[in-house]
C-alpha atoms as a PDB file:
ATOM      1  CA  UNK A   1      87.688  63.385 145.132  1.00  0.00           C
ATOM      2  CA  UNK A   2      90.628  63.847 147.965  1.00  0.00           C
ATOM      3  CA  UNK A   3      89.064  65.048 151.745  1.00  0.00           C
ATOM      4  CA  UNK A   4      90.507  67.338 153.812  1.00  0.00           C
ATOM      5  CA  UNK A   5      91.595  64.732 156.075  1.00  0.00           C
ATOM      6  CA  UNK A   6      93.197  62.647 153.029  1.00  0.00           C
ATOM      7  CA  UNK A   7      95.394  65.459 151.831  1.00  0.00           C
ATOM      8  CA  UNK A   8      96.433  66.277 155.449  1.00  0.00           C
ATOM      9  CA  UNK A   9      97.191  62.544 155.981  1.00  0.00           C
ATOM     10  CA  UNK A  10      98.819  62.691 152.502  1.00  0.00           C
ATOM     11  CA  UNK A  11     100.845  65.631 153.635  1.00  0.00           C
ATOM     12  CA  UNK A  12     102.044  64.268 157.086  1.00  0.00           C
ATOM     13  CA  UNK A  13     102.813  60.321 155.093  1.00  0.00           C
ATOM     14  CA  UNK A  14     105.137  62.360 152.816  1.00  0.00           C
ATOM     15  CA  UNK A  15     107.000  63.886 155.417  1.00  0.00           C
ATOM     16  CA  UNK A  16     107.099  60.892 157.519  1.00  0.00           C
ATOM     17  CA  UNK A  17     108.485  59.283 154.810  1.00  0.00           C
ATOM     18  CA  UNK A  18     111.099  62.138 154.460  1.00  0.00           C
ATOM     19  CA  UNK A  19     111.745  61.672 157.987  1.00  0.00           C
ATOM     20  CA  UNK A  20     111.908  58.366 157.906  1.00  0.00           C
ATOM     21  CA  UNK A  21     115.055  58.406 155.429  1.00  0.00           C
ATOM     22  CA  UNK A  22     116.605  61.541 157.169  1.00  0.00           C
ATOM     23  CA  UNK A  23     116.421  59.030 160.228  1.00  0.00           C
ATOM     24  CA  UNK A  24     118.284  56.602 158.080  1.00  0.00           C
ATOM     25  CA  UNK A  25     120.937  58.773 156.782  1.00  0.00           C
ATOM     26  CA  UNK A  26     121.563  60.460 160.126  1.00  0.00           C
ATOM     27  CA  UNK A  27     121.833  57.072 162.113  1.00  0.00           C
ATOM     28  CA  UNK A  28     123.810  54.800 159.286  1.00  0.00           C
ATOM     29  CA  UNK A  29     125.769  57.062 157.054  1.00  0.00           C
ATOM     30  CA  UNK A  30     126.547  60.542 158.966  1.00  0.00           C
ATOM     31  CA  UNK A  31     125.749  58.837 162.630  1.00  0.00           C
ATOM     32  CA  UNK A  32     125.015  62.353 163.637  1.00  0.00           C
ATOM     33  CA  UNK A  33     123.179  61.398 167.016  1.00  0.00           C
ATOM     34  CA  UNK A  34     121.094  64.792 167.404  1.00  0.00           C
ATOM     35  CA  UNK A  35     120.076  65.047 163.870  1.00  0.00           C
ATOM     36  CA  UNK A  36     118.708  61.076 164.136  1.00  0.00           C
ATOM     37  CA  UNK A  37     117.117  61.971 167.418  1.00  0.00           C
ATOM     38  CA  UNK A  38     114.910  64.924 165.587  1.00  0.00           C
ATOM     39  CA  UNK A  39     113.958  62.662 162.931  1.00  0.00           C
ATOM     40  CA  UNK A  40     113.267  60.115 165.400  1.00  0.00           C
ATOM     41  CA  UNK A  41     110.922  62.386 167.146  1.00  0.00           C
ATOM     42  CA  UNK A  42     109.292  63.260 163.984  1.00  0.00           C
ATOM     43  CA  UNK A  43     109.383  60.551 161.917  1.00  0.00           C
ATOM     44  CA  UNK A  44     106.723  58.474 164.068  1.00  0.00           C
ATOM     45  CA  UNK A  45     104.081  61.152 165.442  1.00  0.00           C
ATOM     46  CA  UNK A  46     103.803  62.582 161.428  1.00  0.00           C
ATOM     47  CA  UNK A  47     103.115  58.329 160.308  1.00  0.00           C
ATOM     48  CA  UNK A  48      99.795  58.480 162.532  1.00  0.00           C
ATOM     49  CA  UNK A  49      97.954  60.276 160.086  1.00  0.00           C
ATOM     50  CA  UNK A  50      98.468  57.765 158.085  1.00  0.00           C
ATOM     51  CA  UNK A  51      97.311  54.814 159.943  1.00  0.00           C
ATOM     52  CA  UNK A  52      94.055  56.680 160.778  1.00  0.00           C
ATOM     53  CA  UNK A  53      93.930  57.015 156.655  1.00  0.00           C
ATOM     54  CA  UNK A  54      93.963  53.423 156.500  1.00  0.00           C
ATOM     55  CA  UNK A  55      92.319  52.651 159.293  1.00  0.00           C
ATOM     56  CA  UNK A  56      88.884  54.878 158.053  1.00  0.00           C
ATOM     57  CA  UNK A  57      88.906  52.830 154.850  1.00  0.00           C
ATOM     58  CA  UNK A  58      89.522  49.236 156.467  1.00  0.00           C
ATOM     59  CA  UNK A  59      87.186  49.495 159.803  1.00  0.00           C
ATOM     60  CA  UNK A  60      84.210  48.661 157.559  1.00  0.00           C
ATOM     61  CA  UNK A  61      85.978  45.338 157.152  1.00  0.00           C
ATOM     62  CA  UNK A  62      86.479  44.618 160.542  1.00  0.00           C
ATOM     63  CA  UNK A  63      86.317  47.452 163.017  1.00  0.00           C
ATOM     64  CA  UNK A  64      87.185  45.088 166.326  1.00  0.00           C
ATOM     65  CA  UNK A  65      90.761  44.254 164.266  1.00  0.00           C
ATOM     66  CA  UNK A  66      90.903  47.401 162.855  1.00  0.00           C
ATOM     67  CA  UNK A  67      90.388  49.679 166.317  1.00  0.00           C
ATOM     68  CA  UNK A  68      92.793  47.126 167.841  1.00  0.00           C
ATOM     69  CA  UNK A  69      95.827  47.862 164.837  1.00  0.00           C
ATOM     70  CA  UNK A  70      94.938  51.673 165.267  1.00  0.00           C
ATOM     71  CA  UNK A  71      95.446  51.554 169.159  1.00  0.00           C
ATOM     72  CA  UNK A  72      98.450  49.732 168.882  1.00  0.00           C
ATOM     73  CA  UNK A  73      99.906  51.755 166.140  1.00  0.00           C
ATOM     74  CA  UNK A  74      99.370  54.965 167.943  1.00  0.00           C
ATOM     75  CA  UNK A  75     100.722  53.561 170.954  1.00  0.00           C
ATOM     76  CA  UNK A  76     104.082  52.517 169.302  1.00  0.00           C
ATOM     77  CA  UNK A  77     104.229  55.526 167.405  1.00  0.00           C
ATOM     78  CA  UNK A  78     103.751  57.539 170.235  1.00  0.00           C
ATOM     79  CA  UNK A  79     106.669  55.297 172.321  1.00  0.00           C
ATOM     80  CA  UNK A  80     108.555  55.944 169.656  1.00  0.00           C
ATOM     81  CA  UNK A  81     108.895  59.333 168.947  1.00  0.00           C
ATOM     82  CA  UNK A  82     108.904  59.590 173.139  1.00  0.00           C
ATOM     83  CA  UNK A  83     112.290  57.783 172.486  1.00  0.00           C
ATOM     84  CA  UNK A  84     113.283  59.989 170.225  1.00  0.00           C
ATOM     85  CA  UNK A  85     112.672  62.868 172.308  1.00  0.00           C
ATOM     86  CA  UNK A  86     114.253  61.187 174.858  1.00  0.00           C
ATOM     87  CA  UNK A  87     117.475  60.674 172.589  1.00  0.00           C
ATOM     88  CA  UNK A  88     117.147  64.394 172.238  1.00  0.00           C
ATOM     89  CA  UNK A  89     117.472  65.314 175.445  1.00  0.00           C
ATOM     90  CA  UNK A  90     120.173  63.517 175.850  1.00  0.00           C
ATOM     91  CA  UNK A  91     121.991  64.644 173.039  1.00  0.00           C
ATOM     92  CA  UNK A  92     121.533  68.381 173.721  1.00  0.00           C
ATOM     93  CA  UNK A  93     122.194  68.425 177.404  1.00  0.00           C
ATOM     94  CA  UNK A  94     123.875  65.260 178.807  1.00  0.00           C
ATOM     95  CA  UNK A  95     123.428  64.198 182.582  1.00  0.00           C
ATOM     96  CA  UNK A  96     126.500  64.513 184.666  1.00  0.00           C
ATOM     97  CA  UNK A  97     128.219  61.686 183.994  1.00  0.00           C
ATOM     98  CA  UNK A  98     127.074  60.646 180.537  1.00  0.00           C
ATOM     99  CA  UNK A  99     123.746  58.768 179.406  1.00  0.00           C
ATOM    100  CA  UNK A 100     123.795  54.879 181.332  1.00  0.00           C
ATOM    101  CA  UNK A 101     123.939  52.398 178.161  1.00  0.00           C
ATOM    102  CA  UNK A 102     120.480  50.910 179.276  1.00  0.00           C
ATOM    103  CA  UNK A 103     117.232  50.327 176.751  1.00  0.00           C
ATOM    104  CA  UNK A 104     115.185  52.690 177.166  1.00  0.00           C
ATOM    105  CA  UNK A 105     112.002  52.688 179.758  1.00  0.00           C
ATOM    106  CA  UNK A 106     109.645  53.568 177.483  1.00  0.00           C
ATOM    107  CA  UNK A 107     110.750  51.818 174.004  1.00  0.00           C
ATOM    108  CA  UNK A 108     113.158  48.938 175.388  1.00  0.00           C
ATOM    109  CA  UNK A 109     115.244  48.136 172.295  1.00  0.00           C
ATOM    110  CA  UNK A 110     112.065  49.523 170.125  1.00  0.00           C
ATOM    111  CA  UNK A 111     109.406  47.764 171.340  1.00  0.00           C
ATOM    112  CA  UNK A 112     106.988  50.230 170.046  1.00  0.00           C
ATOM    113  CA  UNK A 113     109.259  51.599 167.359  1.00  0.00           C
ATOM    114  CA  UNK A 114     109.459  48.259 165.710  1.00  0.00           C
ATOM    115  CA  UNK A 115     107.459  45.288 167.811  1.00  0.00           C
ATOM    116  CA  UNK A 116     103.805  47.563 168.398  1.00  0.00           C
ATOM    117  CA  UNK A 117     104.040  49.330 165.141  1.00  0.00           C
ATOM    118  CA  UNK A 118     104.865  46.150 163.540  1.00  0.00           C
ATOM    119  CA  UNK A 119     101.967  44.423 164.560  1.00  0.00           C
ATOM    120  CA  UNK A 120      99.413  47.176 164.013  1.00  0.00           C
ATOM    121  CA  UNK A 121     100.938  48.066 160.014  1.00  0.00           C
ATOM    122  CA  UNK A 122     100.703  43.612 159.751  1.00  0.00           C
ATOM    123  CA  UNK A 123      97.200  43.988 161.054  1.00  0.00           C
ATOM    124  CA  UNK A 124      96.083  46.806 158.890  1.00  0.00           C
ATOM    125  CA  UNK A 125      97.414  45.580 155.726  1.00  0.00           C
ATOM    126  CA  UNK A 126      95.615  42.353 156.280  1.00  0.00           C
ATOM    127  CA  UNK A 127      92.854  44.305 156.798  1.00  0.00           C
ATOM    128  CA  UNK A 128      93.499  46.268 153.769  1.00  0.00           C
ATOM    129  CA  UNK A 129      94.146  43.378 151.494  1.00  0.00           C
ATOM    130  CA  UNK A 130      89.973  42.555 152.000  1.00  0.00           C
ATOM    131  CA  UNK A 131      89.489  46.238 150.882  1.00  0.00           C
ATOM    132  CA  UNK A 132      88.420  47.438 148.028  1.00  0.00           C
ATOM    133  CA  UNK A 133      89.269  51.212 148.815  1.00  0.00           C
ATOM    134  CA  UNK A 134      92.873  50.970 148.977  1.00  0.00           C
ATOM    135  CA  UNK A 135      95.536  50.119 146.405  1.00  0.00           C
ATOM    136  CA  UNK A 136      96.536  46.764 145.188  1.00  0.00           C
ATOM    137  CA  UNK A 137     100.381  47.349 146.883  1.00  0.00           C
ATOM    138  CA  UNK A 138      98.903  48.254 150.402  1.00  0.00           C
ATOM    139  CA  UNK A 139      98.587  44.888 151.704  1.00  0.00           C
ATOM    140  CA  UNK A 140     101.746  42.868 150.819  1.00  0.00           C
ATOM    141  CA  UNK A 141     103.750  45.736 151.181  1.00  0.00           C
ATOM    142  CA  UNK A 142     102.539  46.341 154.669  1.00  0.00           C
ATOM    143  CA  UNK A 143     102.017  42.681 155.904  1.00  0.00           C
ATOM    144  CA  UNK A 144     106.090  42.384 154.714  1.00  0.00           C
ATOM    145  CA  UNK A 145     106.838  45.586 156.633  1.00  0.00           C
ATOM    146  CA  UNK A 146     104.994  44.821 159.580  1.00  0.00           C
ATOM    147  CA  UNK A 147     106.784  41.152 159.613  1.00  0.00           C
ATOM    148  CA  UNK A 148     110.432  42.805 159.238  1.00  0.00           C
ATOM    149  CA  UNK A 149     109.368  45.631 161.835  1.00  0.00           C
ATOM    150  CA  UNK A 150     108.537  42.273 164.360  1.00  0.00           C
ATOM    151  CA  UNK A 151     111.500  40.366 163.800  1.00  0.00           C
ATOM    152  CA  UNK A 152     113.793  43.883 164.053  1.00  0.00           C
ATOM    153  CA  UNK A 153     112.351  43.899 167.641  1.00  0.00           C
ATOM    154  CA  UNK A 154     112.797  40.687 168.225  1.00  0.00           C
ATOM    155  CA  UNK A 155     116.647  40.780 166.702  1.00  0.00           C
ATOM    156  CA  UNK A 156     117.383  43.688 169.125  1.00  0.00           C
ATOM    157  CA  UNK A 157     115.675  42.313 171.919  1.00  0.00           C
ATOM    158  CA  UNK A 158     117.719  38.908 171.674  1.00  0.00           C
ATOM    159  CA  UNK A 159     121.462  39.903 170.101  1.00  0.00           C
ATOM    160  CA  UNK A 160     122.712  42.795 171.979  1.00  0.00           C
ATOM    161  CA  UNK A 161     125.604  43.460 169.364  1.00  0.00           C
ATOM    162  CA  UNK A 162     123.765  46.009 167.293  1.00  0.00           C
ATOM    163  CA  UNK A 163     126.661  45.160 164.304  1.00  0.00           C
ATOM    164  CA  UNK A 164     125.654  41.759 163.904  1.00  0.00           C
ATOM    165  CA  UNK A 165     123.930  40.968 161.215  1.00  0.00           C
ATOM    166  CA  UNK A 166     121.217  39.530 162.583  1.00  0.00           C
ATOM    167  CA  UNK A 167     120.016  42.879 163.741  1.00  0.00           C
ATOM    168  CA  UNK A 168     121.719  45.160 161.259  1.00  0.00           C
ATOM    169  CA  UNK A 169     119.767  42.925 158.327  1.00  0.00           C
ATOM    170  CA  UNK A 170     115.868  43.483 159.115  1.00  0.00           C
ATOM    171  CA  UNK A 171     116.435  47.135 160.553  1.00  0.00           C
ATOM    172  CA  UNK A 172     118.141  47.843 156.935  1.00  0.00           C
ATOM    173  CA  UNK A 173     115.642  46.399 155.533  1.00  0.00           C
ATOM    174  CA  UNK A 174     112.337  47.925 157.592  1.00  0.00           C
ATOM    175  CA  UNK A 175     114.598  51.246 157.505  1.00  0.00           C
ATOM    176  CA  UNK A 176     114.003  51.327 153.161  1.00  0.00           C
ATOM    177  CA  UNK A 177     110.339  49.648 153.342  1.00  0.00           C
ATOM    178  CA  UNK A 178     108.681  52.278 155.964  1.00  0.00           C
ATOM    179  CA  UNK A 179     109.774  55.465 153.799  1.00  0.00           C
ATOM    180  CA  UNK A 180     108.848  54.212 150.490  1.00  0.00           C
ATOM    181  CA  UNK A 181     105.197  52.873 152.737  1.00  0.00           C
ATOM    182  CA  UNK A 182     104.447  56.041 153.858  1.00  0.00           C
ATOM    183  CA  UNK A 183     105.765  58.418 150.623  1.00  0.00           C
ATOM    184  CA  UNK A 184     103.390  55.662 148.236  1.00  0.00           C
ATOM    185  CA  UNK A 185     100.403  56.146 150.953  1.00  0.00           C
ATOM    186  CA  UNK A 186     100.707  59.927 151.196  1.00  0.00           C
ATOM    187  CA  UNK A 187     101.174  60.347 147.140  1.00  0.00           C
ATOM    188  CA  UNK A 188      97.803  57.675 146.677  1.00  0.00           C
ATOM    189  CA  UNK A 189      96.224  59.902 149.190  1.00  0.00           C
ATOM    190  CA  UNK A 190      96.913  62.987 147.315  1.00  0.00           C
ATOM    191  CA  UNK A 191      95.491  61.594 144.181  1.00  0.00           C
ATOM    192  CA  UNK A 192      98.816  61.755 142.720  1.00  0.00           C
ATOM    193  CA  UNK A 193      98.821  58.042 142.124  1.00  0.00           C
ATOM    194  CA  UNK A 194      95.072  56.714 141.642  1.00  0.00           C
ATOM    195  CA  UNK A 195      94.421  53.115 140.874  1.00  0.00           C
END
């Protein structure tokens, strides 16, 4: 039987997951800056329900490793949509003289979008992979996530040209896994998709 939390955390993954390829659309294909900013915003705060899903079901496993993902994933979620909001602010009423082309102080080139929330989905899906109250898919899907989220950081951190390759690749890539993530979590924790 779904709990009130589970449906609420099903809710908020579906719409993160919505958000998360409205994100995607707006940034890559119309590169309509405010429109990517909202999603931005949203995208990360609405994913936290679903951590704390996962999270409840995996603690029993190991609640020192699984605290530890939580905290981190909250933090980067948080930095993230912070950066989005940021972006936002930006967009709808730029400073005199235009927005400095610096990372920015409280996600430099996504620390907590990608690097934080990275670790803490790679942590949790380890977690969840020693689980027997989560789907089969949970673990390798998030321990491959988590991995590209790390090395998207690390790609942005390193090249500055955000058309190479090298960065374009794994953000492509962790821009298609986090959506379908959090839309499978959110439908499993709806019941809509029951092992």
């Amino acid at each position: 039987m779904t709990s009130s939390y589970d449906r609420y955390a099903g809710w908020l993954s579906i719409l993160a997951g919505v958000a998360g390829i409205g994100y995607a659309l707006a940034f890559v294909v119309l590169k309509d800056a405010e429109l990517s900013a909202v999603f931005l915003t949203l995208a990360p705060l609405l994913a936290v329900a679903g951590l704390v899903a996962v999270f409840e079901r995996v603690r029993n496993i190991d609640a020192g490793y699984a605290t530890l993902a939580l905290a981190i994933g909250a933090f980067g979620s948080l930095a993230a949509s912070t950066h989005g909001a940021y972006d936002l602010a930006n967009v709808l009423h730029a400073p005199p003289g235009g927005v400095p082309d610096l990372p920015s102080a409280v996600d430099a080139r996504g620390y907590g979008t990608f690097g934080l929330t990275g670790i803490a989905l790679g942590l949790l899906a380890w977690l969840a992979g020693r689980s027997p109250d989560l789907p089969s898919w949970v673990s390798p899907l998030g321990i491959v996530l988590g991995l590209v989220l790390v090395v998207t950081w690390l790609a942005r951190l390193i090249v500055l040209d955000t058309t190479s390759m090298l960065v374009l690749g794994p953000a492509l890539v962790s821009g298609l896994l986090s959506p379908i993530f959090f839309l499978l979590l959110g439908a499993w924790l709806l019941g809509w998709r029951r092992q």
